[in-house]
PDB file of N, CA and C in Angstrom:
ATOM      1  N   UNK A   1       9.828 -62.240-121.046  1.00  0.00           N
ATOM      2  CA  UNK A   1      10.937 -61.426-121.433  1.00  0.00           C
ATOM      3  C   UNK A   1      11.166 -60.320-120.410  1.00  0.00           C
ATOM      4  N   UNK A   2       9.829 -59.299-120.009  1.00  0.00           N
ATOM      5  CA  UNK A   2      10.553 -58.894-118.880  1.00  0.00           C
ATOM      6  C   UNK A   2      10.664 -58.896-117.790  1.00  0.00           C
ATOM      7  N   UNK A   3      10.109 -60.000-117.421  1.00  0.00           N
ATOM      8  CA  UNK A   3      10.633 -60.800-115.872  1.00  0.00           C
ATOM      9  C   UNK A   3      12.041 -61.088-115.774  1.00  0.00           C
ATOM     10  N   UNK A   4      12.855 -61.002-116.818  1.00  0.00           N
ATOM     11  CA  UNK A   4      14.068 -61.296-116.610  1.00  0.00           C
ATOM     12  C   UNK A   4      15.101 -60.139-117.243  1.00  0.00           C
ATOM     13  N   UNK A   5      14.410 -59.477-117.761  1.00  0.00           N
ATOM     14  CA  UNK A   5      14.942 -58.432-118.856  1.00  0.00           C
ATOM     15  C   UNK A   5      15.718 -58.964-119.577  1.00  0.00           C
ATOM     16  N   UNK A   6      15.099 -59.494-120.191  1.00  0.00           N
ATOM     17  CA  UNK A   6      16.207 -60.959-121.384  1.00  0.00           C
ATOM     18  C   UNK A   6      15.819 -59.875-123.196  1.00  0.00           C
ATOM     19  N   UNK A   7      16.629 -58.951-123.002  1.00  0.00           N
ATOM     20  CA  UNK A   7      16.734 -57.831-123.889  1.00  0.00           C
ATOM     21  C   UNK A   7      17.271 -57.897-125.224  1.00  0.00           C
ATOM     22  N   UNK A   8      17.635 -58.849-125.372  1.00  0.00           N
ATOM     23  CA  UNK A   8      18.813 -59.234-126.846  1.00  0.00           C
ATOM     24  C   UNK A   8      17.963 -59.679-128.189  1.00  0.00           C
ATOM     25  N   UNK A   9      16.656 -60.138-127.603  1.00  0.00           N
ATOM     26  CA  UNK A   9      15.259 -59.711-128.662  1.00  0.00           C
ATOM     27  C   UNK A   9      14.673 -60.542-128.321  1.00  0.00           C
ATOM     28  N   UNK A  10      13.659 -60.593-129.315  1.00  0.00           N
ATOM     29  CA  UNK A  10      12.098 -61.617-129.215  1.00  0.00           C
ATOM     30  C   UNK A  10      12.458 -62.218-130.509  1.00  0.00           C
ATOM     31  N   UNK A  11      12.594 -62.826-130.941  1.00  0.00           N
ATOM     32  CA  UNK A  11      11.902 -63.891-132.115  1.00  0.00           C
ATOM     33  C   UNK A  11      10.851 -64.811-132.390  1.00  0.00           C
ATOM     34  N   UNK A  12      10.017 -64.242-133.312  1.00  0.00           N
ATOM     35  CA  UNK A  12       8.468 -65.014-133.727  1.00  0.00           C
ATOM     36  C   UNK A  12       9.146 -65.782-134.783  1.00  0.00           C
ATOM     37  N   UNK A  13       8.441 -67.006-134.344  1.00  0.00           N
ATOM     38  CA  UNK A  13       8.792 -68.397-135.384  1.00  0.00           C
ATOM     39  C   UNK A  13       6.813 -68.836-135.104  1.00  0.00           C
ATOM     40  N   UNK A  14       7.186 -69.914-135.703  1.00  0.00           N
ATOM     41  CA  UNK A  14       6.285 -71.260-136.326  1.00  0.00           C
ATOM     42  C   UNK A  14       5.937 -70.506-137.701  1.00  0.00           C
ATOM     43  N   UNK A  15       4.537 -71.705-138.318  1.00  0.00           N
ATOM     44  CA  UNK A  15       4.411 -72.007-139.263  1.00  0.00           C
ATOM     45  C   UNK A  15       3.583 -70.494-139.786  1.00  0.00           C
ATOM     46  N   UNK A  16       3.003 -69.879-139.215  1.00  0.00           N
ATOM     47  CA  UNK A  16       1.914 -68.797-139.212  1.00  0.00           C
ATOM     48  C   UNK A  16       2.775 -67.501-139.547  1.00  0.00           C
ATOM     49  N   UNK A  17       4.012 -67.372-138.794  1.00  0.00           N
ATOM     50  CA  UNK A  17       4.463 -66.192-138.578  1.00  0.00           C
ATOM     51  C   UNK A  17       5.048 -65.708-140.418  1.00  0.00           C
ATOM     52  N   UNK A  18       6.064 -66.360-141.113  1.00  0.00           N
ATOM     53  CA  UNK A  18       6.077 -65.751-142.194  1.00  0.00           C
ATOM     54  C   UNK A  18       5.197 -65.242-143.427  1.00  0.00           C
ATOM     55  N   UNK A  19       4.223 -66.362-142.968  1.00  0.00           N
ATOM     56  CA  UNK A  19       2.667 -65.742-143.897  1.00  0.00           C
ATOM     57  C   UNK A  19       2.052 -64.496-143.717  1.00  0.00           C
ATOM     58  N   UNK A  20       2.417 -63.980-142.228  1.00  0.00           N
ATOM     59  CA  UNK A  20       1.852 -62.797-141.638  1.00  0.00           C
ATOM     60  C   UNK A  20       2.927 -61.735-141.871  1.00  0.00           C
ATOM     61  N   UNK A  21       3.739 -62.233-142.391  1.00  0.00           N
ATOM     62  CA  UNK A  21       5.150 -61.157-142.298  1.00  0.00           C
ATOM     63  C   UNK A  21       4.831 -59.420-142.522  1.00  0.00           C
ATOM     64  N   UNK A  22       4.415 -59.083-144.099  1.00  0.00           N
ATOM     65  CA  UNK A  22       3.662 -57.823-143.866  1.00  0.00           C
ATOM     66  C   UNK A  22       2.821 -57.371-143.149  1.00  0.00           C
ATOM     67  N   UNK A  23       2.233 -57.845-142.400  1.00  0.00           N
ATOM     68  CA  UNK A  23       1.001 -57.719-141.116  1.00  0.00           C
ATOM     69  C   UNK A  23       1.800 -57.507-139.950  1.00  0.00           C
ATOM     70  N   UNK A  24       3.124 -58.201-139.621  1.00  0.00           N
ATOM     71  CA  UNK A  24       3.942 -58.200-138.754  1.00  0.00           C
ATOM     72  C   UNK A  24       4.487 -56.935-138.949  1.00  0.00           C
ATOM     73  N   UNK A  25       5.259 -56.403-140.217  1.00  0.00           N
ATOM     74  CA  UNK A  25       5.945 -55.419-140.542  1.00  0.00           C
ATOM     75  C   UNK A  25       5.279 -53.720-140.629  1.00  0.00           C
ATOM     76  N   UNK A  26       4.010 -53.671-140.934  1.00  0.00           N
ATOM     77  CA  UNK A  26       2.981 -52.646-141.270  1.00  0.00           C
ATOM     78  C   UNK A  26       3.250 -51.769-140.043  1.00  0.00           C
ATOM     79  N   UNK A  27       3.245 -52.320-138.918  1.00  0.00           N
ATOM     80  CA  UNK A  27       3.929 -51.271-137.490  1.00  0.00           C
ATOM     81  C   UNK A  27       2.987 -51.637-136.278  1.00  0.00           C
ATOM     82  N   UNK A  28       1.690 -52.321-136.672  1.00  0.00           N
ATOM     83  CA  UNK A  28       0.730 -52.546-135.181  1.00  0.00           C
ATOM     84  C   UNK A  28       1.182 -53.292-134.240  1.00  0.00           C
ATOM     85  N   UNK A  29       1.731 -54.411-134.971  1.00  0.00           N
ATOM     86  CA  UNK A  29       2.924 -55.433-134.050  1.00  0.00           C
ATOM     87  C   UNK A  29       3.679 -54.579-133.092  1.00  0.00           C
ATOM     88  N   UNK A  30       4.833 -53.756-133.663  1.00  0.00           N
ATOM     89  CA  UNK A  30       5.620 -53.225-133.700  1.00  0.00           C
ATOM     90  C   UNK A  30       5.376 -52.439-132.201  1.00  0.00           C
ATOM     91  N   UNK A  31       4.526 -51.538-132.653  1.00  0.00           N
ATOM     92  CA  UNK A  31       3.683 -50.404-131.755  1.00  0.00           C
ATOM     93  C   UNK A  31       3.202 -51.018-130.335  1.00  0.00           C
ATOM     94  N   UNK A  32       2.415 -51.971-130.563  1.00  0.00           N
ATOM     95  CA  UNK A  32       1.734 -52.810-129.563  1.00  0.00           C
ATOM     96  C   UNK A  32       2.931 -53.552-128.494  1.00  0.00           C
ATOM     97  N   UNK A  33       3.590 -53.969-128.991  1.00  0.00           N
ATOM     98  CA  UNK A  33       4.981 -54.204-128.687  1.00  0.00           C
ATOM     99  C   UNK A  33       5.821 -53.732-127.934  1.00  0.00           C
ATOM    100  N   UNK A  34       5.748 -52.263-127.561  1.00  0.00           N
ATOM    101  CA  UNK A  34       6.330 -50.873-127.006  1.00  0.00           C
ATOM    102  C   UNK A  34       5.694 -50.331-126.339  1.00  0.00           C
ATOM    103  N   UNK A  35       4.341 -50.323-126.407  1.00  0.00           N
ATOM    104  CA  UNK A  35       3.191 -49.602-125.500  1.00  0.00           C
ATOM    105  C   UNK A  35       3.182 -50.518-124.132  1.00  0.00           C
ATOM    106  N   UNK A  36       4.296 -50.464-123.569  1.00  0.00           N
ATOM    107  CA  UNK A  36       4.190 -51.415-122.168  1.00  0.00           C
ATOM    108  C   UNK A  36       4.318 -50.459-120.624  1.00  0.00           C
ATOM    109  N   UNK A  37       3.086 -49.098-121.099  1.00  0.00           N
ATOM    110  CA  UNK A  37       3.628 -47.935-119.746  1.00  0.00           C
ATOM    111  C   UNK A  37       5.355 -48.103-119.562  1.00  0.00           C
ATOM    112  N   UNK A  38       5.239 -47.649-118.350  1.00  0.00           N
ATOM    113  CA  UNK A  38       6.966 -47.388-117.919  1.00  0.00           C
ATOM    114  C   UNK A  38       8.119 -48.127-118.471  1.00  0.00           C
ATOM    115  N   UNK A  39       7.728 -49.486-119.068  1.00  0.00           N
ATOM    116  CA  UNK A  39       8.885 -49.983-119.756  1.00  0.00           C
ATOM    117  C   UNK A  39       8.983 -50.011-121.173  1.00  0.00           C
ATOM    118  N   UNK A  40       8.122 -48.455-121.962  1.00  0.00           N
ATOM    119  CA  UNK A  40       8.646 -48.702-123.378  1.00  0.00           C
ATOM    120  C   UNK A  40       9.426 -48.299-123.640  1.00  0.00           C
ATOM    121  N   UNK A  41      10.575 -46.798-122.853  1.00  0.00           N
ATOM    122  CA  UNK A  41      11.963 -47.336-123.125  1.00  0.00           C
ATOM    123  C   UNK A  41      12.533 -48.326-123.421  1.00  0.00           C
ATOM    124  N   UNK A  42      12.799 -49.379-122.222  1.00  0.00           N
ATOM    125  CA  UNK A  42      13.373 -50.599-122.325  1.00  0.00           C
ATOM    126  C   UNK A  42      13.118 -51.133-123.476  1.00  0.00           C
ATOM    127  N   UNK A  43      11.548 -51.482-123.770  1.00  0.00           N
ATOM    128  CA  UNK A  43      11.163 -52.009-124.862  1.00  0.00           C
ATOM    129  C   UNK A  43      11.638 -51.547-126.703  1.00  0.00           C
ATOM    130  N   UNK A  44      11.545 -50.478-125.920  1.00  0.00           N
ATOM    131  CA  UNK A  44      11.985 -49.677-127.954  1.00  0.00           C
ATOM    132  C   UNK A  44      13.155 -50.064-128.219  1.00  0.00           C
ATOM    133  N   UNK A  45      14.609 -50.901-127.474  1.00  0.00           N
ATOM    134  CA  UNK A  45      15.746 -50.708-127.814  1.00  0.00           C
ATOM    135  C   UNK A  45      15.261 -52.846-128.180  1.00  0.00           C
ATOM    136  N   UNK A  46      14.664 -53.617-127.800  1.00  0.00           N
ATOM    137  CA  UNK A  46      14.425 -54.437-127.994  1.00  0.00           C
ATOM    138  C   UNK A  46      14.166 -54.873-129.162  1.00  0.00           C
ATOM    139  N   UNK A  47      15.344 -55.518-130.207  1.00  0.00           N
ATOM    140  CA  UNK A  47      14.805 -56.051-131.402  1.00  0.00           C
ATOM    141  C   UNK A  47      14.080 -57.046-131.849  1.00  0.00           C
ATOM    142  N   UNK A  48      12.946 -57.093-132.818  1.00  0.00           N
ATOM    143  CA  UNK A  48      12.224 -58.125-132.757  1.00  0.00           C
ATOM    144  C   UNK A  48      12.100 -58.498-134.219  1.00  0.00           C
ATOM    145  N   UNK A  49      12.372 -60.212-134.083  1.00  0.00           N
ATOM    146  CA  UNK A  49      12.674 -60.818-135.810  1.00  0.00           C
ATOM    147  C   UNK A  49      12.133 -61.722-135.832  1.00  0.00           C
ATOM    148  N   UNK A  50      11.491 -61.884-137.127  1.00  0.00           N
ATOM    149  CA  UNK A  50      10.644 -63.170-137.618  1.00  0.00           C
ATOM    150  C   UNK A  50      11.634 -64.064-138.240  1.00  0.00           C
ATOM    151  N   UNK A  51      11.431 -65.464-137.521  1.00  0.00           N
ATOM    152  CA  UNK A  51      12.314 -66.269-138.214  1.00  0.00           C
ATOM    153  C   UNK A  51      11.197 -66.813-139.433  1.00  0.00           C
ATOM    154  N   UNK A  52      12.487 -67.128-140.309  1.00  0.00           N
ATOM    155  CA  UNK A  52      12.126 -67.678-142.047  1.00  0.00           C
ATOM    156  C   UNK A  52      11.962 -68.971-142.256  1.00  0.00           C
ATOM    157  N   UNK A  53      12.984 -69.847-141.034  1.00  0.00           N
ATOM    158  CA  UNK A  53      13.023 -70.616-142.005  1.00  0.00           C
ATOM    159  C   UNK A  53      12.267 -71.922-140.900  1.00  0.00           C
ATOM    160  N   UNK A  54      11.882 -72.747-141.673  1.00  0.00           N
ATOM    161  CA  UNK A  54      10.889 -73.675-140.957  1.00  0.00           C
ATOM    162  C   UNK A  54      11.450 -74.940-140.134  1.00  0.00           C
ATOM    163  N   UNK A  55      12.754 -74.725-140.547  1.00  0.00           N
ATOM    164  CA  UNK A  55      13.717 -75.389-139.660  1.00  0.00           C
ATOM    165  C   UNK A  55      14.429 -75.144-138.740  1.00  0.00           C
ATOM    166  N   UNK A  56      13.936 -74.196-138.128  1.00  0.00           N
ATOM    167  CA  UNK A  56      14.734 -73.140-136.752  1.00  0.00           C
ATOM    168  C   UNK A  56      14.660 -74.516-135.687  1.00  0.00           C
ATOM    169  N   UNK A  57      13.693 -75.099-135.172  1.00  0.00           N
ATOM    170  CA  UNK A  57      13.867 -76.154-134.266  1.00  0.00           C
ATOM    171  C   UNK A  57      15.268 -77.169-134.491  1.00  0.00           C
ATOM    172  N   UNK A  58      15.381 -78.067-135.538  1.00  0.00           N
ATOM    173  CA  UNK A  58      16.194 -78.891-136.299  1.00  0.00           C
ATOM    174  C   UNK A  58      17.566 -78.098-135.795  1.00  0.00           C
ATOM    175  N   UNK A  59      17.406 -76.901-136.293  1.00  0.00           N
ATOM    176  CA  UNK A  59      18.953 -75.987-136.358  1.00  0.00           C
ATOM    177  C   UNK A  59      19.396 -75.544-135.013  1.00  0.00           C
ATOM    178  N   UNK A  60      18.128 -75.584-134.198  1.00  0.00           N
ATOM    179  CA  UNK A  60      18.603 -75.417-132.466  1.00  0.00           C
ATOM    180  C   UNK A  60      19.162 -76.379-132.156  1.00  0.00           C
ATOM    181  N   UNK A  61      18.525 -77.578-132.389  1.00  0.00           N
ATOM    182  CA  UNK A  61      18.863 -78.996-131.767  1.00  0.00           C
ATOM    183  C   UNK A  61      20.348 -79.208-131.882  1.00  0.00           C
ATOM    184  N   UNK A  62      20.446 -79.182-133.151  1.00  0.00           N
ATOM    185  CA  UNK A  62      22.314 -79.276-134.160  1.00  0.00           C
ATOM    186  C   UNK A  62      22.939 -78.181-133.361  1.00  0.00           C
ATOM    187  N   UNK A  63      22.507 -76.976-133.105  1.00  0.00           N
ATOM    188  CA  UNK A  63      23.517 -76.342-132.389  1.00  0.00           C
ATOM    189  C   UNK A  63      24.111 -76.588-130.697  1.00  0.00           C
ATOM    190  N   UNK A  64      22.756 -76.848-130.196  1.00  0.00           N
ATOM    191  CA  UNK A  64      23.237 -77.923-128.650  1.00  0.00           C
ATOM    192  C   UNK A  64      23.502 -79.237-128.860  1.00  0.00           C
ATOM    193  N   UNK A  65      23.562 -79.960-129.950  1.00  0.00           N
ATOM    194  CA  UNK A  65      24.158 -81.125-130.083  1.00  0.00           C
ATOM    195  C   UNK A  65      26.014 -80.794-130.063  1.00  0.00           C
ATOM    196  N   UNK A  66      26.385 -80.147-131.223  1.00  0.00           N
ATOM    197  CA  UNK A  66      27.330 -79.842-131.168  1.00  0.00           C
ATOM    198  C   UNK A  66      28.430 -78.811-130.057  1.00  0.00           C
ATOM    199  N   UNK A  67      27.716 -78.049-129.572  1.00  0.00           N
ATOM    200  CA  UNK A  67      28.155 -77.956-128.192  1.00  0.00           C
ATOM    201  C   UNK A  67      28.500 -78.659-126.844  1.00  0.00           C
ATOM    202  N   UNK A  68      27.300 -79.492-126.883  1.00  0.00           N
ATOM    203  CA  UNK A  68      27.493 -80.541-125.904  1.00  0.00           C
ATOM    204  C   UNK A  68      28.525 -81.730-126.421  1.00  0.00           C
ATOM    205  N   UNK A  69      29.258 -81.545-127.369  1.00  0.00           N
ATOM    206  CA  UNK A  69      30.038 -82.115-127.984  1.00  0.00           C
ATOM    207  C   UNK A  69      31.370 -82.010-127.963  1.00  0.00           C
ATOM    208  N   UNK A  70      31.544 -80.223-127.530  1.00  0.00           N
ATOM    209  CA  UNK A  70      32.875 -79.734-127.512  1.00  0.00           C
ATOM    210  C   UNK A  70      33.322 -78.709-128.125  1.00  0.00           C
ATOM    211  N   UNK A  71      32.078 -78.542-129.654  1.00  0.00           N
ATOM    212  CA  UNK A  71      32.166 -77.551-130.293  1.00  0.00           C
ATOM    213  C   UNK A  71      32.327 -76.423-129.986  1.00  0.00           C
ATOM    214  N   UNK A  72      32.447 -75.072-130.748  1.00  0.00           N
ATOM    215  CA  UNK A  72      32.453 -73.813-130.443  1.00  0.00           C
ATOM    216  C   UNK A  72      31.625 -73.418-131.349  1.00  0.00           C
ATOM    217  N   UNK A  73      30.881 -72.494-130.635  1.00  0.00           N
ATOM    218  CA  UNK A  73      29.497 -71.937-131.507  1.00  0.00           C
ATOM    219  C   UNK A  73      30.009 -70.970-132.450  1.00  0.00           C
TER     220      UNK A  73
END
C-alpha cells in the first residue's frame, strides 16, 4: 500500500477476519496501523474495513465479468 500510496483504504477479508471483528475494532489494529514513523499522517487519513461477507471473491469476479462485458460499474 505504500509503495504506491494506494490511499483509498485497506480491506481485511477471509474467513478469520469477521470472527476477530471486536479485536479488530478495540483500537490495537487500528493504532499499529498508524505507527508507521513519518508516514502516520498519510496513514491516519487511510480507511480501513473489514469485509462481512464471505463472498467478496464471487462478487469481485461478477464485477470484472460484467465490465469486461460492457457494463458500467
Amino acid at each position: 500500500m505504500l509503495r504506491y500510496m494506494a490511499t483509498g483504504g485497506v480491506f481485511v477479508g477471509g474467513g478469520i477476519a469477521p470472527r476477530i471483528l471486536p479485536a479488530l475494532q478495540a483500537g490495537d489494529f487500528a493504532h499499529s496501523f498508524v505507527q508507521k514513523g513519518r508516514l502516520r499522517s498519510v496513514l491516519a487519513d487511510v480507511p480501513v474495513r473489514v469485509m462481512l461477507t464471505g463472498r467478496a471473491a464471487l462478487l469481485g469476479v461478477a464485477q470484472c465479468a460484467h465490465l469486461s462485458a460492457g457494463g458500467l460499474s
